[in-house]
N, C-alpha and C. Protein backbone atom coordinates (compact mmCIF):
# COMPACT_ATOMS: atom_id res chain seq x y z
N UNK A 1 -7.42 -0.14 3.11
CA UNK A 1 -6.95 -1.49 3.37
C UNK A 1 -5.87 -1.43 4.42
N UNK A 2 -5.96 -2.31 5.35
CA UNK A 2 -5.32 -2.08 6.61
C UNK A 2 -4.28 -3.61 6.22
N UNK A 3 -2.62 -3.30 6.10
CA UNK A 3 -2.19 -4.18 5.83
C UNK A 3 -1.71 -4.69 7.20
N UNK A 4 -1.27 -5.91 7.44
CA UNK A 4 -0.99 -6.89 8.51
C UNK A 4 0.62 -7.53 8.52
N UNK A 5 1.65 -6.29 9.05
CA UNK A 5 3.20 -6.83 8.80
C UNK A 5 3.36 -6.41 10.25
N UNK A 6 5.09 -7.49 10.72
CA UNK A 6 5.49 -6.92 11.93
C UNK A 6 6.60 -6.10 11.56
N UNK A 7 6.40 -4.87 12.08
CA UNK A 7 7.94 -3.75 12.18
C UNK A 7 9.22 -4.09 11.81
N UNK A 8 9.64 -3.69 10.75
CA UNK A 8 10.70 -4.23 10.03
C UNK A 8 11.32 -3.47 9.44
N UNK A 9 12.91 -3.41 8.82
CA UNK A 9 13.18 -2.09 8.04
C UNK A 9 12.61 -2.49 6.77
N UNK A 10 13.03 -3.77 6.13
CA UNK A 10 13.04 -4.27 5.03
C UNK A 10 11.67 -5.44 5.14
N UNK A 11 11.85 -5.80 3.66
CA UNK A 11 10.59 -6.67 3.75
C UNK A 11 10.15 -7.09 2.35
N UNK A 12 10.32 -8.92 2.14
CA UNK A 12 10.35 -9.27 0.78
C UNK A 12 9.37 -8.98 0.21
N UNK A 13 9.70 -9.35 -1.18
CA UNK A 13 8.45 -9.39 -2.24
C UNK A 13 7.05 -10.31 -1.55
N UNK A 14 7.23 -11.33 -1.17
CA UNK A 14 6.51 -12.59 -0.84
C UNK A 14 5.71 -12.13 0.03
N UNK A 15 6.39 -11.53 1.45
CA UNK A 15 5.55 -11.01 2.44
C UNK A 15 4.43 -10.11 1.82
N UNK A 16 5.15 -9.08 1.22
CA UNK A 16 4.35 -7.65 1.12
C UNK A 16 3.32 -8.14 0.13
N UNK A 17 3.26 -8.95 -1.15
CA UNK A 17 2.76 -9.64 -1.71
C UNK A 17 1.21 -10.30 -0.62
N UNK A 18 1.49 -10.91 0.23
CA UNK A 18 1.00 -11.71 1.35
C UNK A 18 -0.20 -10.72 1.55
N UNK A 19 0.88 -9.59 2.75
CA UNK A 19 -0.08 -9.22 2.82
C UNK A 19 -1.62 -8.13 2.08
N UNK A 20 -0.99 -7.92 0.54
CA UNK A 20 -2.00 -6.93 -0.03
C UNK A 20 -2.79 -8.08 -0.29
N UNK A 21 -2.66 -9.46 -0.22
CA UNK A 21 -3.20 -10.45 -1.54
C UNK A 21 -3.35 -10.88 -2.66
N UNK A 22 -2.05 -10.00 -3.07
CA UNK A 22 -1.62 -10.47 -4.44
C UNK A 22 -0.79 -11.21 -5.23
N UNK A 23 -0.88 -11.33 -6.01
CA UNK A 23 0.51 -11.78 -6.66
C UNK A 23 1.87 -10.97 -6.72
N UNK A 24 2.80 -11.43 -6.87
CA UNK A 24 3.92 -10.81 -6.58
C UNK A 24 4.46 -10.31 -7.86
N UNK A 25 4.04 -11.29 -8.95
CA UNK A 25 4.26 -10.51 -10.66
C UNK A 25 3.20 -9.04 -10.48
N UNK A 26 2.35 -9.27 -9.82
CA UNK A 26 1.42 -7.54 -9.45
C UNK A 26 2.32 -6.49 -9.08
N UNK A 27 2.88 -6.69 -8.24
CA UNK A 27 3.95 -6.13 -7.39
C UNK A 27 5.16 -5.35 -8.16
N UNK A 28 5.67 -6.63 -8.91
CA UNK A 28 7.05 -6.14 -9.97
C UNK A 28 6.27 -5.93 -10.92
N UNK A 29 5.15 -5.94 -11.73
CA UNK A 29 4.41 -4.65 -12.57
C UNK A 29 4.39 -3.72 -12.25
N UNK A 30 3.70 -3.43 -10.96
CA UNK A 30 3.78 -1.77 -10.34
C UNK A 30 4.86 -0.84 -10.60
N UNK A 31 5.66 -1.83 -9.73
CA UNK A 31 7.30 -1.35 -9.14
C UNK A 31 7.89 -0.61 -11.10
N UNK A 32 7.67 -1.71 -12.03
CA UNK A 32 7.65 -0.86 -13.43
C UNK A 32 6.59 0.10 -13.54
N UNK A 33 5.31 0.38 -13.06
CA UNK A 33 4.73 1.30 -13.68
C UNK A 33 4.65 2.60 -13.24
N UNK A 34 4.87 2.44 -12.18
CA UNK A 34 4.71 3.90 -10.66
C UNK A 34 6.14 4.08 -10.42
N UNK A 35 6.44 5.30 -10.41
CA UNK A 35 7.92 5.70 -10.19
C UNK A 35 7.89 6.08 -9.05
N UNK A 36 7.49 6.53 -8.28
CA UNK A 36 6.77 6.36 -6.42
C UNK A 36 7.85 4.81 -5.97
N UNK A 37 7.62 3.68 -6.51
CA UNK A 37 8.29 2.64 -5.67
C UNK A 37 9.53 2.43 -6.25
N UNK A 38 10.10 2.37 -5.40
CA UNK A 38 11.73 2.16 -5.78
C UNK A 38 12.27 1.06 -4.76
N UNK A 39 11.99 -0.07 -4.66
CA UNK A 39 12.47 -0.99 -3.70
C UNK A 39 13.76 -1.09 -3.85
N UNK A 40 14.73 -1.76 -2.68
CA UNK A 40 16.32 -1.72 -2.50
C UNK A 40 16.23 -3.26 -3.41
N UNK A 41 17.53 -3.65 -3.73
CA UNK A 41 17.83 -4.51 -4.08
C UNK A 41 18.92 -5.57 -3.71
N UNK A 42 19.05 -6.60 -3.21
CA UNK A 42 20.42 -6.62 -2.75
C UNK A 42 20.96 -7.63 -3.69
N UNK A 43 22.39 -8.11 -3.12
CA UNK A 43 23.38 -8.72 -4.13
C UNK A 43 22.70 -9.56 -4.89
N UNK A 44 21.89 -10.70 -4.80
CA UNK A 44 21.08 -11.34 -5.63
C UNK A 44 20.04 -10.49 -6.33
N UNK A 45 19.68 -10.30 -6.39
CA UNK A 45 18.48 -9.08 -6.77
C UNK A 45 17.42 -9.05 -6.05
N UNK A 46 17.05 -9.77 -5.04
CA UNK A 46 16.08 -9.50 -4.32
C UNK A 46 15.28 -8.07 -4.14
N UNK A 47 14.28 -8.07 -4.28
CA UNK A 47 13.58 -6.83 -3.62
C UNK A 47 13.17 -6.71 -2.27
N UNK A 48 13.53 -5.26 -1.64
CA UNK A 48 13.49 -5.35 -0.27
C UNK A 48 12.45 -4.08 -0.09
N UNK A 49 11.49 -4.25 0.10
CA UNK A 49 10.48 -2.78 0.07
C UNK A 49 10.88 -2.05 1.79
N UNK A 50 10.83 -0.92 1.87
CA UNK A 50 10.80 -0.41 2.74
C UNK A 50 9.16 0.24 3.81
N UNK A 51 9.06 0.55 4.98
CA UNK A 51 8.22 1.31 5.28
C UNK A 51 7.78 2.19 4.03
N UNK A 52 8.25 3.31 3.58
CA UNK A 52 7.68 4.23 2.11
C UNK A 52 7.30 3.26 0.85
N UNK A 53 8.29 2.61 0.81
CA UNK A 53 7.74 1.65 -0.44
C UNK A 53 6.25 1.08 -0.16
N UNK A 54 5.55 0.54 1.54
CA UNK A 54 4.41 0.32 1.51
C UNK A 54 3.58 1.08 2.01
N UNK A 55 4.01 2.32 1.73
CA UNK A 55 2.66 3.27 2.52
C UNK A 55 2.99 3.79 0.54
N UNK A 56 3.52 4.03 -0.24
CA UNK A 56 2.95 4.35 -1.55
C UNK A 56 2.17 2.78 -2.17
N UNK A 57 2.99 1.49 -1.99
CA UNK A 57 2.08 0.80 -2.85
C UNK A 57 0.36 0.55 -2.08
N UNK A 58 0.48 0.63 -0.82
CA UNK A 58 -0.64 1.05 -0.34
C UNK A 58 -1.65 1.89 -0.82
N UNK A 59 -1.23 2.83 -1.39
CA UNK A 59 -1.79 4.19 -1.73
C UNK A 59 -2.57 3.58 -3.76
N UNK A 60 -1.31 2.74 -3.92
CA UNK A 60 -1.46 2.37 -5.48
C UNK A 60 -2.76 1.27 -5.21
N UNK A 61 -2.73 0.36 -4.42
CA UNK A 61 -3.65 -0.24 -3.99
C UNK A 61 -4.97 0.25 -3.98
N UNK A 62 -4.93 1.38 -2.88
CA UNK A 62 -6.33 1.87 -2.96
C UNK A 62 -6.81 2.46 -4.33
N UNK A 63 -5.85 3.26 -4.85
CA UNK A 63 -6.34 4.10 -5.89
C UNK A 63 -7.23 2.65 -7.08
N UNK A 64 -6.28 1.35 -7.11
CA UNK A 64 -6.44 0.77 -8.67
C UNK A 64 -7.82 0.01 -8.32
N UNK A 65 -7.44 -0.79 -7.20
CA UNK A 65 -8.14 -2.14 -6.69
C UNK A 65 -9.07 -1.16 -6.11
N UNK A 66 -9.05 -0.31 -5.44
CA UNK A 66 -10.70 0.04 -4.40
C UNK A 66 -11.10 0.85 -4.94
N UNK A 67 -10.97 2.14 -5.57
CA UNK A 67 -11.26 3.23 -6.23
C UNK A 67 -11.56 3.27 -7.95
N UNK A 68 -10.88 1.91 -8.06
CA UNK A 68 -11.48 1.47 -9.92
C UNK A 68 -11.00 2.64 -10.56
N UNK A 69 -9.21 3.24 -10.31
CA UNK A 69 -8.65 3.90 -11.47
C UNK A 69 -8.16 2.61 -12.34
N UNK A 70 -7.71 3.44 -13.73
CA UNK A 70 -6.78 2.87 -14.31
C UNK A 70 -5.67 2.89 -13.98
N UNK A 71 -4.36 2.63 -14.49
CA UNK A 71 -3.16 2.84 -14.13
C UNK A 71 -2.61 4.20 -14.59
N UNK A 72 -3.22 5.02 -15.57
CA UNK A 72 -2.82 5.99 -15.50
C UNK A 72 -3.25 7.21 -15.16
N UNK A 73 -4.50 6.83 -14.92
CA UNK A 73 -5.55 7.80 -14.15
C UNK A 73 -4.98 7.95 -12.83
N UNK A 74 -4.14 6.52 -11.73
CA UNK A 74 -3.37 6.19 -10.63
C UNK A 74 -2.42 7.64 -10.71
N UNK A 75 -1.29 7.29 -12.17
CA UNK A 75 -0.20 8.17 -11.83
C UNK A 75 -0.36 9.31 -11.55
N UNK A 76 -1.61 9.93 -12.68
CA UNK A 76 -1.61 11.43 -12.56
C UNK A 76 -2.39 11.75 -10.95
N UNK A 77 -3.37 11.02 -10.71
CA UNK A 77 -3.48 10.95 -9.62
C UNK A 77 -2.35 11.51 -8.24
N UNK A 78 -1.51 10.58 -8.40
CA UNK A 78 0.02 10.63 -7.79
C UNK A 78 0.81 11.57 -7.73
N UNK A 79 0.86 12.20 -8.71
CA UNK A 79 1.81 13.26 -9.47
C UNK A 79 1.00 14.54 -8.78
N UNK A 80 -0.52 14.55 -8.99
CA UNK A 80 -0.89 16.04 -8.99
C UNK A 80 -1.13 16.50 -7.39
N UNK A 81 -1.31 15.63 -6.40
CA UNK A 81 -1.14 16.74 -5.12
C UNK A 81 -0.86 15.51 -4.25
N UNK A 82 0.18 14.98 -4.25
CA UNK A 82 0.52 13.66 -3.19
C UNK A 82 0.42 13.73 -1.87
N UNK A 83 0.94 14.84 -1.39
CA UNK A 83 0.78 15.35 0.23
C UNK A 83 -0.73 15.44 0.68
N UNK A 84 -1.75 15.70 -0.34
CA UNK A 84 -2.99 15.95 0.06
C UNK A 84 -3.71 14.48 -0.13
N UNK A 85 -3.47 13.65 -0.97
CA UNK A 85 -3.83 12.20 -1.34
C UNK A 85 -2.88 11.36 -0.28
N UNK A 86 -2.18 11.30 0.61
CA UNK A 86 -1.83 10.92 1.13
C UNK A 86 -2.58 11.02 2.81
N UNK A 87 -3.03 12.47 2.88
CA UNK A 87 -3.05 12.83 3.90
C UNK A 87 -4.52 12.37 4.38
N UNK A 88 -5.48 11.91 3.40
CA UNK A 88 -6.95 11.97 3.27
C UNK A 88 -6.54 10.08 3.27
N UNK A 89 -5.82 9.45 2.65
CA UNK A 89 -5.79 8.70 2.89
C UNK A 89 -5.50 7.85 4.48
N UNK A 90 -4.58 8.42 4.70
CA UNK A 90 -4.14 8.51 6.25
C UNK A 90 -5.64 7.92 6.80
N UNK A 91 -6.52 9.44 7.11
CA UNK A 91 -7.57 9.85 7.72
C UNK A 91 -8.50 8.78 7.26
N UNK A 92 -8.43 8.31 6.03
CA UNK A 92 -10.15 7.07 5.89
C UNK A 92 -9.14 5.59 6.90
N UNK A 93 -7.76 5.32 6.50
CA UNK A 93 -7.59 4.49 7.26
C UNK A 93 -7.70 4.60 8.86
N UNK A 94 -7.42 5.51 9.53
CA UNK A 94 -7.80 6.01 10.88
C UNK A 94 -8.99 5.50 11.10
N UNK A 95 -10.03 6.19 10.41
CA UNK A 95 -11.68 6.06 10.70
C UNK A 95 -11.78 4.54 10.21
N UNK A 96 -11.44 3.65 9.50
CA UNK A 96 -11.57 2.62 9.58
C UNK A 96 -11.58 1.54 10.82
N UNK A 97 -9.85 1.88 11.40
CA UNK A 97 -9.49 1.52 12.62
C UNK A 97 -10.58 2.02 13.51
N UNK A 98 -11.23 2.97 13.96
CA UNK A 98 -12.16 3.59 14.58
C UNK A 98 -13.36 2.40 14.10
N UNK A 99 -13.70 2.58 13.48
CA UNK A 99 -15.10 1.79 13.03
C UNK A 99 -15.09 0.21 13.29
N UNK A 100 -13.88 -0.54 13.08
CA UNK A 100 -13.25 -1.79 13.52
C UNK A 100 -13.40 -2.18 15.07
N UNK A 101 -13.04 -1.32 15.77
CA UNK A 101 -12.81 -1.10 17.11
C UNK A 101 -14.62 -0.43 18.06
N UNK A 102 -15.02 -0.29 17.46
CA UNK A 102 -16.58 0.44 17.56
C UNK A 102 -17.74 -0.93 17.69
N UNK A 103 -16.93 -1.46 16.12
CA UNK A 103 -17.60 -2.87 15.84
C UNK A 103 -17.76 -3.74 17.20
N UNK A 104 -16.21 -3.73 17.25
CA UNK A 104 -16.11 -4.92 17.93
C UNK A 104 -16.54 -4.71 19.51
N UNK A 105 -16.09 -3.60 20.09
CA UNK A 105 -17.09 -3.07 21.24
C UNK A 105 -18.73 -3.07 21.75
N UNK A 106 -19.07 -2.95 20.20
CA UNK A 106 -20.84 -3.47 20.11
C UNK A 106 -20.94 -4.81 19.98
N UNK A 107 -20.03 -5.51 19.27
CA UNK A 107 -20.11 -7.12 19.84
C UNK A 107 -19.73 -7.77 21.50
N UNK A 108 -19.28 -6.80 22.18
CA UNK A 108 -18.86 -7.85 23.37
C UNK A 108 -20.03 -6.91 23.75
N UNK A 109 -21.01 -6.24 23.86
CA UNK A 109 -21.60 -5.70 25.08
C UNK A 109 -23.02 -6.99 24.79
């Protein structure tokens, strides 16, 4: 899933919400269930996710919603080789972008 934000340090619940398509009670479930997200908080309590905060809930994304884990099938998931689940993830989003861009090249010809 290729999310759709402009370059930012920070970045509310609402947006990031926006752009996965979810609800934002989804969001502050996670944020309790995955110890991976740790969003900032500021004087009101706002949540402020960072770049890392959405390349892991990204990652939680794919695993629950596209891959049909459970949530704890997710963690251990998470836990047992992150650098390598990360890195494969990387690579299907790449080839996505590739395939997007392929598409759309065979449509203008």
């Amino acid at each position: 899933m290729q999310i759709d934000l402009p370059e930012k340090r920070y970045y509310r619940i609402g947006e990031v919400a926006k752009a996965f398509d979810v609800n934002t009670s989804l969001i502050r479930f996670w944020e309790n269930e995955f110890d991976v997200l740790k969003p900032k908080k500021n004087k009101k309590g706002n949540r402020l996710f960072t770049q890392e905060d959405l390349k892991n809930l990204q990652m939680i994304y794919f695993l629950v919603k596209e891959k049909g884990f459970t949530l704890e099938g997710a963690k251990k998931k998470l836990k047992e080789n992150p650098g390598s689940l990360y890195a494969k993830h990387d690579l299907i989003l790449r080839l996505e972008e590739i395939k997007n861009e392929l598409i759309q090249i065979k449509n203008e010809l």
